[in-house]
C-alpha atoms as a PDB file:
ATOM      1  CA  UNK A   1       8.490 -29.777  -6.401  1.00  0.00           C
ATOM      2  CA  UNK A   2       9.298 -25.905  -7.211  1.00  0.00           C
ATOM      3  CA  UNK A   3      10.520 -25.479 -10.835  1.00  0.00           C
ATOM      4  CA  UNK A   4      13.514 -23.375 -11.480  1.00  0.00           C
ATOM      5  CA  UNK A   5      13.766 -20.694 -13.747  1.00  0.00           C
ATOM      6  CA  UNK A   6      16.722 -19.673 -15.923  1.00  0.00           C
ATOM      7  CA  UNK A   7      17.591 -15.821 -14.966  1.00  0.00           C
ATOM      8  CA  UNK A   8      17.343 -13.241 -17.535  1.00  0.00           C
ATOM      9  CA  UNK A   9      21.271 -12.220 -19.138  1.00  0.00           C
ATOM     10  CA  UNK A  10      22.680  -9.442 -18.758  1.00  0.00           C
ATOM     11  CA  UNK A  11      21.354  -8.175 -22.336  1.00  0.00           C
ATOM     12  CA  UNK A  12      18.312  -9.834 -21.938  1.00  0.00           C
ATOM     13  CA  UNK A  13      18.315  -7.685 -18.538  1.00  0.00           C
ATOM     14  CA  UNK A  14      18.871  -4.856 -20.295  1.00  0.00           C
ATOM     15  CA  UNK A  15      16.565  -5.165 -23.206  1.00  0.00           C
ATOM     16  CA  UNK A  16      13.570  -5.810 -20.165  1.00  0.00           C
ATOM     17  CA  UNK A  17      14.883  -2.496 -18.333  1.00  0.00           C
ATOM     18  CA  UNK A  18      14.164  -0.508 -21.283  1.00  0.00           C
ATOM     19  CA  UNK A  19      11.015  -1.753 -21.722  1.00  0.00           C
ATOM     20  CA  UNK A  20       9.537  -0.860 -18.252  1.00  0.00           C
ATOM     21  CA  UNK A  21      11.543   2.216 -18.868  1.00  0.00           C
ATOM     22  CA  UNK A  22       9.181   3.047 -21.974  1.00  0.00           C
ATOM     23  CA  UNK A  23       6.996   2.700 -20.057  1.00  0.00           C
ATOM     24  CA  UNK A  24       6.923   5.736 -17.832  1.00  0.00           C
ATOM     25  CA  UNK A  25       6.168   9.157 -18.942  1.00  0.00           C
ATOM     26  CA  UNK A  26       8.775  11.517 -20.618  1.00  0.00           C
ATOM     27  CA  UNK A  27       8.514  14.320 -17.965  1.00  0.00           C
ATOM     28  CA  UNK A  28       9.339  11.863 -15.355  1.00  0.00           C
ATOM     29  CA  UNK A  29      13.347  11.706 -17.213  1.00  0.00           C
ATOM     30  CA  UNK A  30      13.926  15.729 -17.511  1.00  0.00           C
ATOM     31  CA  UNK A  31      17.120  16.412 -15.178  1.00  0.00           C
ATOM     32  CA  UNK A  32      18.409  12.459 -15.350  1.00  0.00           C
ATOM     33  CA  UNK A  33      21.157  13.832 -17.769  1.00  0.00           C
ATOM     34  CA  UNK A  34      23.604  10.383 -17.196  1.00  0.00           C
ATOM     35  CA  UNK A  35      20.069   8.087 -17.570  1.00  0.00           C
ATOM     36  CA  UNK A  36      19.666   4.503 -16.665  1.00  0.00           C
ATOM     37  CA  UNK A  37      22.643   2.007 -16.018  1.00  0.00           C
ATOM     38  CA  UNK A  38      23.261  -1.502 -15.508  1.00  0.00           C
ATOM     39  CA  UNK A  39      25.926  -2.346 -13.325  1.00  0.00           C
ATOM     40  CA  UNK A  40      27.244  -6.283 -12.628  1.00  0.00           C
ATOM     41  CA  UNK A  41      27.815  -5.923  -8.921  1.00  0.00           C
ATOM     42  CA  UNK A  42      25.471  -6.671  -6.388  1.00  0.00           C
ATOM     43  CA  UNK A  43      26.283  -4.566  -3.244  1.00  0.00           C
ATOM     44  CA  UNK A  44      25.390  -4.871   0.114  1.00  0.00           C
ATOM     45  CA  UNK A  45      24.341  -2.371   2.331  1.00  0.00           C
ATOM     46  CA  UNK A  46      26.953  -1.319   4.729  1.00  0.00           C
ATOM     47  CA  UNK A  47      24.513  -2.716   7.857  1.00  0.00           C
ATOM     48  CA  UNK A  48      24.060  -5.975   5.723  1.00  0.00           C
ATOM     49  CA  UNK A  49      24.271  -8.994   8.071  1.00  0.00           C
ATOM     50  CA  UNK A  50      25.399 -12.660   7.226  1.00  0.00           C
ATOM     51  CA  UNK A  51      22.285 -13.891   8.497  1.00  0.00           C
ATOM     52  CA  UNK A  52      20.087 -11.719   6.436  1.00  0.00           C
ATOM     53  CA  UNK A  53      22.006 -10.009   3.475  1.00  0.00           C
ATOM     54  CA  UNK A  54      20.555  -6.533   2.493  1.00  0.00           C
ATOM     55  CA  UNK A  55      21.240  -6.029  -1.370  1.00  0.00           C
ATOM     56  CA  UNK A  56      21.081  -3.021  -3.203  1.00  0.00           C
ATOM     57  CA  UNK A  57      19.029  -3.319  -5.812  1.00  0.00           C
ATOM     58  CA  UNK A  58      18.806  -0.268  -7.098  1.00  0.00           C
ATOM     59  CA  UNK A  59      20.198   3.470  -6.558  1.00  0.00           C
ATOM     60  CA  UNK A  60      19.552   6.995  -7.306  1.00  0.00           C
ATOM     61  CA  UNK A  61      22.950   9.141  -7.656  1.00  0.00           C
ATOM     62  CA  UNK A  62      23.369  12.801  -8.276  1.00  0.00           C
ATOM     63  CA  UNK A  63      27.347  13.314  -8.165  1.00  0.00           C
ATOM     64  CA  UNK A  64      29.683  14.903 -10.126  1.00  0.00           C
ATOM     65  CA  UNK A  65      28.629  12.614 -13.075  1.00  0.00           C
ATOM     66  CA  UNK A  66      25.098  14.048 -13.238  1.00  0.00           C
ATOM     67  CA  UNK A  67      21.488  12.469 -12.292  1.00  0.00           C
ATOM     68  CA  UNK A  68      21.620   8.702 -12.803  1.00  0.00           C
ATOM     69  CA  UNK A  69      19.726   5.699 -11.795  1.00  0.00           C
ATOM     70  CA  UNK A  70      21.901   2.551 -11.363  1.00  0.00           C
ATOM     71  CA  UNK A  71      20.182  -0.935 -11.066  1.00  0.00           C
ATOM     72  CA  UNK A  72      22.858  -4.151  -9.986  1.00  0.00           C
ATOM     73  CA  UNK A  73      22.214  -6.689 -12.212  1.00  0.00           C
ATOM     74  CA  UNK A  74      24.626  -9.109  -9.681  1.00  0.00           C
ATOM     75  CA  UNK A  75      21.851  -8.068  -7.091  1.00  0.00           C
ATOM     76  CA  UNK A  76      19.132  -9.274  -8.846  1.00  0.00           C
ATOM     77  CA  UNK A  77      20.855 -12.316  -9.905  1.00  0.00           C
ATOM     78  CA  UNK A  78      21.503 -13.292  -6.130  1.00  0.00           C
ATOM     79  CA  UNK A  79      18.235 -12.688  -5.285  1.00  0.00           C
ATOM     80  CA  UNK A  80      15.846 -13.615  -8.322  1.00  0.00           C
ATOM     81  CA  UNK A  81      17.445 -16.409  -9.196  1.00  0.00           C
ATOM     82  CA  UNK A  82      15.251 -19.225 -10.367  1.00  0.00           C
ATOM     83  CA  UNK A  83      12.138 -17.370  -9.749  1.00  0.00           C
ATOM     84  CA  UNK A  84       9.910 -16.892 -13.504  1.00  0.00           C
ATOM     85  CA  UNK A  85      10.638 -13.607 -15.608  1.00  0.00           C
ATOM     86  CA  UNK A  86       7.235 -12.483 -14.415  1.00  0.00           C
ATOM     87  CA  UNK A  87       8.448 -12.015 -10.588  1.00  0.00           C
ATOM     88  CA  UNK A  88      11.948 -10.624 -12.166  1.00  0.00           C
ATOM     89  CA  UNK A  89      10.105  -8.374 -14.087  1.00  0.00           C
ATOM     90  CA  UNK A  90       7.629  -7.076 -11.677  1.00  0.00           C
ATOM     91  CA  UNK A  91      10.774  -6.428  -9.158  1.00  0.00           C
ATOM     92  CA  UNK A  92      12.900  -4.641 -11.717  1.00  0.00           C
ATOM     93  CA  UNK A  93       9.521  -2.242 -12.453  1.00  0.00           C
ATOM     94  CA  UNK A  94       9.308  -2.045  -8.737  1.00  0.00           C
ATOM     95  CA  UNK A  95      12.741  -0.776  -8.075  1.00  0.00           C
ATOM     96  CA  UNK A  96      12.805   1.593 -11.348  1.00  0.00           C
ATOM     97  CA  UNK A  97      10.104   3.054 -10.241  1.00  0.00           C
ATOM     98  CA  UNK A  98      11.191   3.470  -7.070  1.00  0.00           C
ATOM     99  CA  UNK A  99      14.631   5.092  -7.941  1.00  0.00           C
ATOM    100  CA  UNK A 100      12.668   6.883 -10.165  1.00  0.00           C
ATOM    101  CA  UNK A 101      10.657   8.379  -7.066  1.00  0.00           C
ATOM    102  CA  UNK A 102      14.073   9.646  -5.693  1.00  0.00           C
ATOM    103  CA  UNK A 103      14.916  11.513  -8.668  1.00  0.00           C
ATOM    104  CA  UNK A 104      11.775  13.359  -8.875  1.00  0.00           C
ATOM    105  CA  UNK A 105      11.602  14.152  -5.318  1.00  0.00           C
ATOM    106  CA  UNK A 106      15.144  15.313  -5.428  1.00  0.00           C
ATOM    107  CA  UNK A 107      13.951  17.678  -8.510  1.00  0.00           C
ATOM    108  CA  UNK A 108      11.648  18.841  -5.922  1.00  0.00           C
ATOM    109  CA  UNK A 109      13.122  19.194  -2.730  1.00  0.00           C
ATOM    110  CA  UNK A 110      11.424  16.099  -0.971  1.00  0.00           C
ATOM    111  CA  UNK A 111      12.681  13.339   0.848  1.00  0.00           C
ATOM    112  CA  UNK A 112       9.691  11.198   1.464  1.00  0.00           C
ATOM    113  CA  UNK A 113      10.847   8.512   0.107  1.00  0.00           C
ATOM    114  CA  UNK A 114      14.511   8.443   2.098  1.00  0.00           C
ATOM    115  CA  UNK A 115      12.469   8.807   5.332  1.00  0.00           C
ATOM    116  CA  UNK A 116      10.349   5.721   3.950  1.00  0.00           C
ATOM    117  CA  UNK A 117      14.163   3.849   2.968  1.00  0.00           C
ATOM    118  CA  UNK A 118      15.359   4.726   6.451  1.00  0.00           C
ATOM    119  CA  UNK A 119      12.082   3.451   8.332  1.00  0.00           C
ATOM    120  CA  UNK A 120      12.656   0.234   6.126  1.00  0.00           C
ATOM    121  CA  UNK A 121      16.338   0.189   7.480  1.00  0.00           C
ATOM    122  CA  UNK A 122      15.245   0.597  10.832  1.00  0.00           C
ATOM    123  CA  UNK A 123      12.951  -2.085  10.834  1.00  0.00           C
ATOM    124  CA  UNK A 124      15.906  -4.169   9.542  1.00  0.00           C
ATOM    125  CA  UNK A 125      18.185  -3.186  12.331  1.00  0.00           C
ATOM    126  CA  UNK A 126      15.685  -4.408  14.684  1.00  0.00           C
ATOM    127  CA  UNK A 127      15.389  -8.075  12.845  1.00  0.00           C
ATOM    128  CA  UNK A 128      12.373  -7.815  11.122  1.00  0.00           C
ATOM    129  CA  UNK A 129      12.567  -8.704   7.817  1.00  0.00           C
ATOM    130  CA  UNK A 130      13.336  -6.183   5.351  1.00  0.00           C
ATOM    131  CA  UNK A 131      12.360  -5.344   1.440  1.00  0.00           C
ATOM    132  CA  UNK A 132      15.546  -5.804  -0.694  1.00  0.00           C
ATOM    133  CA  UNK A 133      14.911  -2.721  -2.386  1.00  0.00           C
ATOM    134  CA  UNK A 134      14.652  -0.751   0.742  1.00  0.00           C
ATOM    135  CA  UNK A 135      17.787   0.764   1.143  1.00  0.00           C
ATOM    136  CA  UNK A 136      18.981   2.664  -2.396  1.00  0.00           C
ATOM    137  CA  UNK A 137      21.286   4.990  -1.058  1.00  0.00           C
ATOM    138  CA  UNK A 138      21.786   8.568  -2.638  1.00  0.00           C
ATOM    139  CA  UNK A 139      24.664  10.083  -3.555  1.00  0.00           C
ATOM    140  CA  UNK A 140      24.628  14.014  -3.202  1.00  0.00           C
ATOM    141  CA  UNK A 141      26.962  16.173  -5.430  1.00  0.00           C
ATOM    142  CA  UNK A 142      29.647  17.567  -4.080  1.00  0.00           C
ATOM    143  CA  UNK A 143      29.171  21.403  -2.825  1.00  0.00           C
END
């Protein structure tokens, strides 16, 4: 029998985030002038299917609001859910660092990373299964 875990709160979320946060290397926030937010919802990705929801877990968004990284707490929650704080934990690193990625290739003038998101996405259209963190979508600022 599989023991269920109680899921982090949303502060307790938060406190964790800024933990693996402190964790990375100073450099690594120059330019992210809106930082690191938390928000309840837990989108899916516009080519989500019923059969196999696609949740975005976390996002990288340079808009008119600055350089931010967003991670869903609702997302998480659907997901994660009664799994320990140790696979929560290692997911919410995962996808930091991830979004993370996006920002500093953006800085850079790479997109390694969205060719790696949309090979992901492919391999979802086709059936296979799919990592949920594979699709964070950017947001470019307006020209």
């Amino acid at each position: 029998m599989s023991r269920l875990y109680r899921f982090p709160s949303p502060e307790e979320f938060s406190a964790l985030l800024e933990e693996l946060a402190c964790e990375l290397p100073e450099v690594f926030f120059e330019g992210l002038n809106a930082g690191i937010l938390i928000s309840d919802e837990a989108p899916l990705h516009p080519e989500s299917r019923t059969e196999q929801p696609l949740y975005t877990l976390g996002q990288y968004c340079c808009d008119q609001l600055g350089r931010y990284i967003v991670l869903y707490y609702g997302s998480f929650y659907r997901l994660f859910r009664g799994m320990p704080r140790t696979a929560i934990e290692r997911q919410m690193r995962k996808t930091l660092r991830h979004e993370f990625r996006h920002h500093l290739e953006s800085l850079s003038g790479l997109r390694d990373l969205e060719e790696q998101d949309e090979l992901e996405l492919h391999r979802y259209r086709q059936g296979e299964s799919c990592r949920p963190v594979a699709k964070c979508k950017r947001v470019r600022r307006p020209r």
